[in-house]
Protein backbone atom coordinates (compact mmCIF):
# COMPACT_ATOMS: atom_id res chain seq x y z
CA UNK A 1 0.00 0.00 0.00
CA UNK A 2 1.52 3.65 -0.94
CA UNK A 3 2.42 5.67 1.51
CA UNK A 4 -0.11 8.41 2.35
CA UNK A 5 1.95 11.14 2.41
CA UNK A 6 5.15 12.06 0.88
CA UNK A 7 8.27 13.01 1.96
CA UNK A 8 7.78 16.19 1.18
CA UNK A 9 4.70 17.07 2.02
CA UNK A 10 5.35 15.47 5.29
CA UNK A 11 8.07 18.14 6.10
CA UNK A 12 5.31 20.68 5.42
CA UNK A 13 3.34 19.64 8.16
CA UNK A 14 6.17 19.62 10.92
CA UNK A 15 4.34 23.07 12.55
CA UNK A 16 0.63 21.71 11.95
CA UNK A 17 -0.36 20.98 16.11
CA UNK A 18 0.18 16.99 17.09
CA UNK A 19 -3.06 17.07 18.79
CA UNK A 20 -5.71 14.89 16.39
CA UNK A 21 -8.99 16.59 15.42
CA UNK A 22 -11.87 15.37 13.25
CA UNK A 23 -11.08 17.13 10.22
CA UNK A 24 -7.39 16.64 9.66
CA UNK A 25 -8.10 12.85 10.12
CA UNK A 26 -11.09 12.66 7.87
CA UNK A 27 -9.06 14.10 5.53
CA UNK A 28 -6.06 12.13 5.52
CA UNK A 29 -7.81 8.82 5.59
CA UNK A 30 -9.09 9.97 2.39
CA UNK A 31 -5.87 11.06 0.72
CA UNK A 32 -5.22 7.41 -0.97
CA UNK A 33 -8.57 7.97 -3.08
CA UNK A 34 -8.33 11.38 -3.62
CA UNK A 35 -5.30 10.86 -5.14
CA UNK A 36 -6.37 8.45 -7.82
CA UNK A 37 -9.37 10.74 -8.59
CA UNK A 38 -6.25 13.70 -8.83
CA UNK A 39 -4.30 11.36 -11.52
CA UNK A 40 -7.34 10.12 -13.55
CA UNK A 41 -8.36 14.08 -13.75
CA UNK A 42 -5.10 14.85 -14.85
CA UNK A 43 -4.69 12.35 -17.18
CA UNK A 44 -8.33 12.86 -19.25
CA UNK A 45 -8.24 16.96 -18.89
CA UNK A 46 -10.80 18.81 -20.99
CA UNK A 47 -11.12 22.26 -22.87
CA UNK A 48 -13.13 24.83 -21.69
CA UNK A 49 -16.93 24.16 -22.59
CA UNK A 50 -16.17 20.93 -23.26
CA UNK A 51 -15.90 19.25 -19.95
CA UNK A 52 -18.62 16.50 -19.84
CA UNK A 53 -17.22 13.79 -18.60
CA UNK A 54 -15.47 15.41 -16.00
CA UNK A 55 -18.46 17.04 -15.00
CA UNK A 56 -20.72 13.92 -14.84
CA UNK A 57 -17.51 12.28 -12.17
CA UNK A 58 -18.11 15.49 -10.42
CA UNK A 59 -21.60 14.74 -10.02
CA UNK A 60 -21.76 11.55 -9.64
CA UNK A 61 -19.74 11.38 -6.47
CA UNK A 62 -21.77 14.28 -5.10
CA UNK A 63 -24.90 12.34 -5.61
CA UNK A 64 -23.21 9.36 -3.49
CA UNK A 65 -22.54 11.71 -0.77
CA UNK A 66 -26.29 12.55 -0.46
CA UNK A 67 -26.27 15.87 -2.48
CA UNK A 68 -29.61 16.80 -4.82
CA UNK A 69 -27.09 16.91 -7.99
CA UNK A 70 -28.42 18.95 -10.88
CA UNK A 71 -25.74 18.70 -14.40
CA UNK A 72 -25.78 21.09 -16.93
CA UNK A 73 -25.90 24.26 -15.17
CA UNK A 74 -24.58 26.88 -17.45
CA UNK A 75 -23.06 24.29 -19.82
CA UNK A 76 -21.50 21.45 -17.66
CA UNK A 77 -21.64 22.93 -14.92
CA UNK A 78 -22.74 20.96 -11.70
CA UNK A 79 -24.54 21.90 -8.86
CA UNK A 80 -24.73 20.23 -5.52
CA UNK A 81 -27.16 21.22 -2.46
CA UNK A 82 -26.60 19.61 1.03
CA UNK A 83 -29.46 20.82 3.33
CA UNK A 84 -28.61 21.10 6.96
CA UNK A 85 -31.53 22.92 8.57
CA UNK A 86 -31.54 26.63 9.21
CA UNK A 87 -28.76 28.03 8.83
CA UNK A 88 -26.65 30.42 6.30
CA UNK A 89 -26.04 29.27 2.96
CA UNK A 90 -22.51 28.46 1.69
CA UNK A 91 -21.13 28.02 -1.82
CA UNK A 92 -17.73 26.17 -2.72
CA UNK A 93 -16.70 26.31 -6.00
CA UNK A 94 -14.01 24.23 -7.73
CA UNK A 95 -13.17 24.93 -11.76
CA UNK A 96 -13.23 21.91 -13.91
CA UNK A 97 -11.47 22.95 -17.66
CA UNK A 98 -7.63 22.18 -19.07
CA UNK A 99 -5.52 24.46 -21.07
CA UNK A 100 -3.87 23.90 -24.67
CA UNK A 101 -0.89 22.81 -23.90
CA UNK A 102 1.17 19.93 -24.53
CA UNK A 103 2.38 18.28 -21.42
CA UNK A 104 6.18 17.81 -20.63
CA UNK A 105 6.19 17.24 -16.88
CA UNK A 106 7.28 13.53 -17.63
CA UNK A 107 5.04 12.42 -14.38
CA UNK A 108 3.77 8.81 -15.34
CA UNK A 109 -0.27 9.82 -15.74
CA UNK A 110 0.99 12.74 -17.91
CA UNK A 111 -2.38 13.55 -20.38
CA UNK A 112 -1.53 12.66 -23.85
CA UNK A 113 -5.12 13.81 -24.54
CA UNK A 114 -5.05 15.49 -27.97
CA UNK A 115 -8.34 17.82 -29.21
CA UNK A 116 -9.46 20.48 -31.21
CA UNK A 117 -9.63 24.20 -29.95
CA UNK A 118 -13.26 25.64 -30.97
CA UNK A 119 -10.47 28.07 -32.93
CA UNK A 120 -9.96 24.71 -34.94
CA UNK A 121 -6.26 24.39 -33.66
CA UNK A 122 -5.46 20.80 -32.52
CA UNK A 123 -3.48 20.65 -29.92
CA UNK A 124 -2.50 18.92 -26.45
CA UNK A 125 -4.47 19.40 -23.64
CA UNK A 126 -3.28 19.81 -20.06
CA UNK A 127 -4.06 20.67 -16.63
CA UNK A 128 -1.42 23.19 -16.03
CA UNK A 129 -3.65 25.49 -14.20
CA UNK A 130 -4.01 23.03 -11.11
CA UNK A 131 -8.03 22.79 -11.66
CA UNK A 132 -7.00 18.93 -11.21
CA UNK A 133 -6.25 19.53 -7.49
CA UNK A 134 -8.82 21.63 -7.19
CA UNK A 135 -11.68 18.81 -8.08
CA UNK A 136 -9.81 16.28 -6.19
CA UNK A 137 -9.80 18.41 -3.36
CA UNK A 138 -13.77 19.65 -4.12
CA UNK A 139 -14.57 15.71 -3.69
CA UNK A 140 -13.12 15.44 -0.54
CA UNK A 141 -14.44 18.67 0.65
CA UNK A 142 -17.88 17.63 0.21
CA UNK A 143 -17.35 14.48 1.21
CA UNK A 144 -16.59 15.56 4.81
CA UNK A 145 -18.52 18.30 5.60
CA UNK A 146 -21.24 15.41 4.34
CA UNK A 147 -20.65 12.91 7.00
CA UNK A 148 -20.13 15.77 9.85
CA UNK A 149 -23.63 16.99 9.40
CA UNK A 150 -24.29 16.83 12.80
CA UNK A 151 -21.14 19.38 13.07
CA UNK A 152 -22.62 22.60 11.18
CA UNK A 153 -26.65 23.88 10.10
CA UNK A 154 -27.79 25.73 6.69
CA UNK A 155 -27.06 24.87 2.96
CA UNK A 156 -24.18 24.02 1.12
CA UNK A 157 -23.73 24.69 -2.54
CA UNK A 158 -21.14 22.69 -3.97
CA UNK A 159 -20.32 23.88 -7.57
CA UNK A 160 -18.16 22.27 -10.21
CA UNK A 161 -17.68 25.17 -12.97
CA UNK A 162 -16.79 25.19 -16.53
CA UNK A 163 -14.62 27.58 -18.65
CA UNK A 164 -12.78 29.49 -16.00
CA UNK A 165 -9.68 30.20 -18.26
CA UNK A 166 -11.88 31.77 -20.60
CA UNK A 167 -13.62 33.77 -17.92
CA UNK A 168 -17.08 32.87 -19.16
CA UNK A 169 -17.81 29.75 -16.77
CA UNK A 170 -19.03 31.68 -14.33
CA UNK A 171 -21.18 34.22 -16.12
CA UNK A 172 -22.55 31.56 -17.92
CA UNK A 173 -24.04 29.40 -14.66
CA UNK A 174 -25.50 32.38 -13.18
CA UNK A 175 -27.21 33.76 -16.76
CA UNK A 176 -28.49 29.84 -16.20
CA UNK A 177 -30.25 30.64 -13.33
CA UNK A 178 -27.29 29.71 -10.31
CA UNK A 179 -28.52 32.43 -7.63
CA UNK A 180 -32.47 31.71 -8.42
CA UNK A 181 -32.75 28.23 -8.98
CA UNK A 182 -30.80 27.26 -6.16
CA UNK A 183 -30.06 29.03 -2.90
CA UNK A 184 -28.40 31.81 -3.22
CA UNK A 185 -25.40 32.00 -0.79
CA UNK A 186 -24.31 34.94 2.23
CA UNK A 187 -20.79 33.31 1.55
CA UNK A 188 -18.39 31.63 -1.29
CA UNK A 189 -15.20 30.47 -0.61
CA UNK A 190 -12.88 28.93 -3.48
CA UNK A 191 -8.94 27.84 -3.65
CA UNK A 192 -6.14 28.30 -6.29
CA UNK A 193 -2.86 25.86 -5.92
CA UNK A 194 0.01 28.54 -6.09
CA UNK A 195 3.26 27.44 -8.31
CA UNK A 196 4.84 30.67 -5.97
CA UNK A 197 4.44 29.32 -2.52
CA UNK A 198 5.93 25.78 -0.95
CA UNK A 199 3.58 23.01 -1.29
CA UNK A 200 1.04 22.93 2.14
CA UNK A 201 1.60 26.71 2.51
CA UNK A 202 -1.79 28.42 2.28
CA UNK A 203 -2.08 31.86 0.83
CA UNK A 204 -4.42 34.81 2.11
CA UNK A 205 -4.79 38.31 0.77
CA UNK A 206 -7.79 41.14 1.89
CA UNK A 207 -9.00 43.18 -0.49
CA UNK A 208 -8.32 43.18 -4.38
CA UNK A 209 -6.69 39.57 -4.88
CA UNK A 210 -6.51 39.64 -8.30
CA UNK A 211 -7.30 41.61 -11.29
CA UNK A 212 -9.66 42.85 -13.75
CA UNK A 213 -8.43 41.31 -17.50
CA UNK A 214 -9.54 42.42 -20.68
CA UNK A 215 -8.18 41.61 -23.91
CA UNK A 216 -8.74 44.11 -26.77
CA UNK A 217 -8.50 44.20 -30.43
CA UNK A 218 -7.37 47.25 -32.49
CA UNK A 219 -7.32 46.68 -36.28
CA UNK A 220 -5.46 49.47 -37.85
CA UNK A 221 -6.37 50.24 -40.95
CA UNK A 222 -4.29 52.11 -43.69
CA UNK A 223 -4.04 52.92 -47.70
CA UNK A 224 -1.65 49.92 -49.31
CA UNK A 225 0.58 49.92 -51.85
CA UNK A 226 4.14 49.22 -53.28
CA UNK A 227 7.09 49.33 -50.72
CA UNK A 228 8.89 51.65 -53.88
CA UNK A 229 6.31 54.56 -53.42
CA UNK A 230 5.23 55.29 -49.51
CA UNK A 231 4.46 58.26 -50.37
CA UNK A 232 1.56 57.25 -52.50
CA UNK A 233 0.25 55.10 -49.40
CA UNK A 234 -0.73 54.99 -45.60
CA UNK A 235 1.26 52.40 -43.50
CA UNK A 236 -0.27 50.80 -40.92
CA UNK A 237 2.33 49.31 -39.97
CA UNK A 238 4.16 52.80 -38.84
CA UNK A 239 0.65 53.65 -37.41
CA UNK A 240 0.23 50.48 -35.49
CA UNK A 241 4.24 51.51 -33.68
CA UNK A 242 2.78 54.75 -33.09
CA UNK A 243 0.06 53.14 -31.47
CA UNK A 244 2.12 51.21 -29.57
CA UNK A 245 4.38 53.62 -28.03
CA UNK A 246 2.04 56.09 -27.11
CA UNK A 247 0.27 53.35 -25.52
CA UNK A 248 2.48 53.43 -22.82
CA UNK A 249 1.91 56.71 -21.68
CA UNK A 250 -1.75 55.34 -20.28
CA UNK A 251 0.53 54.10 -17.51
CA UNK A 252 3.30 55.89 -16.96
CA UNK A 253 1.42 59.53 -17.36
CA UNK A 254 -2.47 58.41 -17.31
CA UNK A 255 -2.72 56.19 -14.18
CA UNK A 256 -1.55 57.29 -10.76
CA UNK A 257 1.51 55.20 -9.88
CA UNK A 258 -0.34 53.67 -6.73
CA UNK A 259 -2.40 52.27 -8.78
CA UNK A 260 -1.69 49.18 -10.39
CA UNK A 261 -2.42 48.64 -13.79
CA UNK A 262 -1.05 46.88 -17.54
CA UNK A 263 -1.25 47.81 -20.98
CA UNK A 264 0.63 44.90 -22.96
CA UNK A 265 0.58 44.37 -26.82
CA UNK A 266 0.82 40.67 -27.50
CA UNK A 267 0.45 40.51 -31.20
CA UNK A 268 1.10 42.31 -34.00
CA UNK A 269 -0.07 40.50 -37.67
CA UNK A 270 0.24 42.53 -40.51
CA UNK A 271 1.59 42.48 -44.37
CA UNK A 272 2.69 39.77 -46.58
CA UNK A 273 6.10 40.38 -48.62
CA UNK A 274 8.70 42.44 -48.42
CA UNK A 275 7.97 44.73 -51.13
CA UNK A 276 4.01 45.71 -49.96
CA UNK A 277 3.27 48.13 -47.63
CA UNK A 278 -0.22 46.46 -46.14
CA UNK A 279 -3.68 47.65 -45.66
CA UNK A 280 -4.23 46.38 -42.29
CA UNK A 281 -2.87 45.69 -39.04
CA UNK A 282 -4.28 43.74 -36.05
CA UNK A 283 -2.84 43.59 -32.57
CA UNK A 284 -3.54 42.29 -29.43
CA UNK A 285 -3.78 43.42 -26.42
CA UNK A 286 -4.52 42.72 -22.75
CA UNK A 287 -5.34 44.94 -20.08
CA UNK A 288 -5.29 44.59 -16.55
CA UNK A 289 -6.13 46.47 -13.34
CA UNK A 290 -8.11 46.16 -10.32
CA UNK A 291 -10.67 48.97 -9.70
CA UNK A 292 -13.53 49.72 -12.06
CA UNK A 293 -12.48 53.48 -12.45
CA UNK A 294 -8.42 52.42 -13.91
CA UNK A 295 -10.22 49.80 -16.37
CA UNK A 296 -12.81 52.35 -17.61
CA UNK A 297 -9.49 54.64 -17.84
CA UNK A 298 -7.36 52.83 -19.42
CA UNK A 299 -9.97 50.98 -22.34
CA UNK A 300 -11.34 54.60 -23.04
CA UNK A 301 -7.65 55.67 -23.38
CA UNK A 302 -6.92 53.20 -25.76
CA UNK A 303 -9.43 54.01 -27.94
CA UNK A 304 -8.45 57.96 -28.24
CA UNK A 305 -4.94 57.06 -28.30
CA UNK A 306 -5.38 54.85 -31.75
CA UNK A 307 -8.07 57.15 -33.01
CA UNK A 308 -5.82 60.18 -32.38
CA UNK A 309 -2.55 58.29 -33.68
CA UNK A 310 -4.35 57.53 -36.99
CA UNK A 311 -5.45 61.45 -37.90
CA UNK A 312 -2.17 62.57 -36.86
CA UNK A 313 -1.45 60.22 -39.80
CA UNK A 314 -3.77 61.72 -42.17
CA UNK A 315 -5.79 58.58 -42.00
CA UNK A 316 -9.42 59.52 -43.94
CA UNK A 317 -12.49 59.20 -41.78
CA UNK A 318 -13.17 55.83 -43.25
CA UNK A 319 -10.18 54.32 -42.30
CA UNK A 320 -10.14 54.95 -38.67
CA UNK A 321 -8.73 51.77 -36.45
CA UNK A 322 -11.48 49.47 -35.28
CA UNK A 323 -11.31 48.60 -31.41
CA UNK A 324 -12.85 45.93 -29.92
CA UNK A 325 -13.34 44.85 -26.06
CA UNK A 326 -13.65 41.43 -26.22
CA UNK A 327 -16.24 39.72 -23.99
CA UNK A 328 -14.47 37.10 -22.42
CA UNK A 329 -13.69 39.97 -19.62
CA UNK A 330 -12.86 38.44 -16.08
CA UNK A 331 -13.67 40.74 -12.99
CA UNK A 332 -11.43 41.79 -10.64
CA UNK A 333 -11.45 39.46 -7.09
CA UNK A 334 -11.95 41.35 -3.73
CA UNK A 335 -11.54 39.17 -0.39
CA UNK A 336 -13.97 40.79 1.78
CA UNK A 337 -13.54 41.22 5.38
CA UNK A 338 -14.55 40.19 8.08
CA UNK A 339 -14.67 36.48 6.44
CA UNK A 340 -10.96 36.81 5.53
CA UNK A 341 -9.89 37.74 8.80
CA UNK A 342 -11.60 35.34 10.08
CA UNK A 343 -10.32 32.28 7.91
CA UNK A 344 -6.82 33.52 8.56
CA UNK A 345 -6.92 33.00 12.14
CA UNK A 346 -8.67 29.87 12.29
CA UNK A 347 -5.98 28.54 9.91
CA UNK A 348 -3.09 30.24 11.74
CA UNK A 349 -4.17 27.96 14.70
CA UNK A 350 -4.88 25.13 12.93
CA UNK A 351 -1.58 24.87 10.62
CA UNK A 352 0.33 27.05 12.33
CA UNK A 353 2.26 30.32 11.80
CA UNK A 354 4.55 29.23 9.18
CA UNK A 355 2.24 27.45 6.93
CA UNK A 356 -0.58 30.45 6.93
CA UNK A 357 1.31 33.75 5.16
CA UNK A 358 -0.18 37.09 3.42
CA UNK A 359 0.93 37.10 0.00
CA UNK A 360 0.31 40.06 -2.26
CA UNK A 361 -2.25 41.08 -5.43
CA UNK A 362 -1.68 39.24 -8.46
CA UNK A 363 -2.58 40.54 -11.95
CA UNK A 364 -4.01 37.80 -12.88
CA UNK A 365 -7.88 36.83 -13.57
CA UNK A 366 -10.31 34.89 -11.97
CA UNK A 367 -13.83 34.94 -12.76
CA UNK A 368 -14.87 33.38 -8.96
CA UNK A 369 -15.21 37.49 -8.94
CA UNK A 370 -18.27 37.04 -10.69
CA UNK A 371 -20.20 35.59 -7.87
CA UNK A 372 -19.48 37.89 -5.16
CA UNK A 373 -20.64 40.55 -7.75
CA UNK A 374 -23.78 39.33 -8.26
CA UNK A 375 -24.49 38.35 -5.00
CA UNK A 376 -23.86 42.28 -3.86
CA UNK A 377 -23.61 41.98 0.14
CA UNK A 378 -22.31 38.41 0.51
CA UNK A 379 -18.88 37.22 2.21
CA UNK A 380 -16.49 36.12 -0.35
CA UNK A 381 -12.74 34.57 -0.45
CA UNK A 382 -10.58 33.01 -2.84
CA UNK A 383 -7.40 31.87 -1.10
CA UNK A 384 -3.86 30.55 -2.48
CA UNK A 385 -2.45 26.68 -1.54
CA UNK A 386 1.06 26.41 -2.59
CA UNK A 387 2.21 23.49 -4.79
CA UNK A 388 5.64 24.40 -5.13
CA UNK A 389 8.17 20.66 -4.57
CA UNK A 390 10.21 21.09 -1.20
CA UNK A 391 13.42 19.99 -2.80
CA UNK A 392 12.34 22.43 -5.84
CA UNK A 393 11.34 25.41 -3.70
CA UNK A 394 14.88 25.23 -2.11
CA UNK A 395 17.00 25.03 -4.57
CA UNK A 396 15.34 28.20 -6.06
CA UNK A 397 15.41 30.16 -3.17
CA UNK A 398 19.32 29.20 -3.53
CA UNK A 399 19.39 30.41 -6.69
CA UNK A 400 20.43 26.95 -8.45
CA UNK A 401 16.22 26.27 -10.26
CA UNK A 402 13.54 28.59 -11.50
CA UNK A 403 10.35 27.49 -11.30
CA UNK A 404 7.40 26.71 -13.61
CA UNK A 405 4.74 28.98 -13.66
CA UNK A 406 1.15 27.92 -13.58
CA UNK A 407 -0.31 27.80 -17.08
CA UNK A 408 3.59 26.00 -18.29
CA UNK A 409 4.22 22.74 -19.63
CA UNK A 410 6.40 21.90 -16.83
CA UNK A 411 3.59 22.79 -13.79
CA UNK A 412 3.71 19.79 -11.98
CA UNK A 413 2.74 20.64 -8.13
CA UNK A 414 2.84 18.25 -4.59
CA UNK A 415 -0.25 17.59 -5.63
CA UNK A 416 -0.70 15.23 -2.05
CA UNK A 417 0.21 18.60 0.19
CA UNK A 418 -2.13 20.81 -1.80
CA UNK A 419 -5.11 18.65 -2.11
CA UNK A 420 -4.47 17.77 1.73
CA UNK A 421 -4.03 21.31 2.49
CA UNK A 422 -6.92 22.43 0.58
CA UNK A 423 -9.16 19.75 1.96
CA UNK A 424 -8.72 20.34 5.00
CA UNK A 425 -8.56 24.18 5.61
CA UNK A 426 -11.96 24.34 3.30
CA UNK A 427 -13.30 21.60 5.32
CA UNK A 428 -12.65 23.61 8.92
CA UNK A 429 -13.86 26.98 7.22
CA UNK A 430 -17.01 25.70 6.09
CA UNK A 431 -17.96 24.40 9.80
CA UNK A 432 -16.81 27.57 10.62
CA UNK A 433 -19.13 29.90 8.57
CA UNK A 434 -22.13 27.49 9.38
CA UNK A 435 -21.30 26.13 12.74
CA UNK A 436 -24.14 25.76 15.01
């Protein structure tokens, strides 16, 4: 029989207190099986949209636990309601999709799962976001606070959501009726494995937690021709570095410097030979910040930047550049208080000091915004387990590694300390928001 924990993971948990307790037992006597549902989710990940028969695992082991289980919420999205009496109403949420990418972490249940993009690109597809752990540890989750009923009163919403790295899975189960078909929660609580903390270190940050995202399209449009006469053209290709530069300035002069914010040009596509100076040019872009008031800023600025760029040009009215806000637009997350507070003290005494750190903002996206959004006044907190190796977190604190960031081929976490971690901190916050 394996052993339950490894080596590493075990050195994680040399501050956690020696006295036993309900949860952290519960939990580890279900590490052997949460550990084969971990390696069969990584092994047979799917795109966003498309995750239907990882949703339909999802639900059927929430329907053994004694959940009502309705599929298909927004998609493949699953919903699971565990009523405990009167009481507040909790919601978990775990993310269910894979990224393109092909996998090189050489582990030996490595996805060699090959599809099509709804782009029509084939390519690889991998869990190198950590959504893996995340199930695993969404399973075990529910799977407790299940069999401790007696523990905790009110209602817990356990949801399995599709299409988070596209930042529609959210929006899409509550268009579908999440907060009025089912009970609509005072709290939500989700996790994120963190490839930039040790593995079994948990992660909390008050406030803005992570950022708004947009990505943008600007098309720039000019008068083509023959590389021999410019002068008889409009080169959108000059525009487009005009664009560009004075981009810049939306941060550096436009945004006050407390406040964070990103203006990055990912793609440029434009022209064919060397001799043609092009009609067209389409970039790229993605913009990031954290209050409403900087994103307004900086996508209005955009806009008048590339429309002023192209009549300092001479561009004619009718060739103006085209910009586009796409809507796969993810919300900035705020951890609201007092439930963060809260969760960091009762995991400061259950894990100890060491294992329970701040950590700062990240400008990345995560649409778990979404619900506390629509919910207006509820509670809500996304908080960070780390995944990092022991033996790999030391050597780059020493300088001799750098690590894999999540999203990268390579993203291979403990997956053991952060589904035990994960399990078991969500576990003891949930029968702390609806203890009796």
């Amino acid at each position: 029989m394996r052993t339950l924990l490894t080596a590493a993971f075990a050195m994680t948990l040399a501050s956690t207190p020696a006295l036993a307790d309900p949860v952290h037992d519960a939990t580890a006597r279900a590490m052997p099986e949460l550990m084969d549902f971990y390696r069969d989710f990584h092994a047979n990940p799917e795109l966003s949209l498309h995750e239907v028969k990882t949703a339909a695992k999802l639900a059927v082991e929430a329907r053994k636990a004694g959940y009502e289980v309705t599929e298909k919420v927004g998609g493949t999205g699953v919903v699971a309601v565990l009523r405990n009496g009167s009481g507040p109403v909790l919601l978990i949420r775990a993310d269910m999709d894979g990224l393109p990418v092909i996998e090189d972490t050489g582990l030996p249940f490595a996805s060699k799962v090959r599809a099509t993009t709804d782009e029509g690109q084939e390519t690889g597809v991998m869990h190198a976001c950590g959504h893996d752990t995340h199930m695993a540890s969404w399973i075990g989750t529910l799977r407790n606070l299940a069999a401790m009923k007696g523990q905790w009163k009110g209602t817990l919403v356990m949801i399995a959501q599709p299409a988070e790295e596209r930042g529609m899975g959210a929006r899409m189960m509550l268009e579908d009726g999440l907060f009025t078909r089912f009970p609509k929660p005072q709290v939500a609580l989700a996790f994120h494995d963190a490839a930039s903390l040790p593995a079994g270190q948990i992660g909390v940050r008050s406030g803005y937690a992570l950022a708004n995202v947009d990505s943008v399209d600007v098309v720039v449009k000019g008068v083509g021709g023959h590389g021999a006469y410019p002068h008889t053209t409009k080169d959108p290709i000059v525009l487009a570095a005009r664009i560009v530069g004075a981009l810049q300035t939306l941060v550096s002069r436009e945004t006050d410097p407390q406040e964070p914010a990103v203006v990055t040009v990912g793609s440029i596509q434009g022209g064919s030979k060397h001799n043609i100076i092009g009609s067209e040019v389409t970039m790229l872009l993605t913009v990031r910040s954290y209050t409403p008031e900087v994103r307004q800023k900086l996508l209005d600025g955009i806009a008048r930047i590339a429309k002023g760029e192209a009549i300092a040009a001479g561009m004619p009215d009718d060739r103006m550049p085209v910009v586009t806000v796409k809507d796969e637009f993810t919300p900035s997350t705020f951890n609201t208080e007092p439930l963060t507070g809260q969760l960091h003290a009762l995991w400061t005494a259950r894990f100890g000091k060491e294992r329970v750190v701040e950590t700062p903002a990240v400008m990345g996206g995560e649409d778990f915004s979404r619900y506390y959004l629509a919910g207006k006044s509820i509670q809500s907190m996304i908080f960070w387990v780390g995944g990092v190796p022991k033996a790999k977190w030391d050597a780059a604190q020493a300088g001799k590694a750098a690590l894999p960031s999540l999203h990268s081929a390579y993203w291979a976490p403990d997956a053991e300390a952060v589904i035990a971690t994960a399990t078991e901190a969500m576990t003891a916050a949930a029968l702390d928001v609806l203890k009796k």
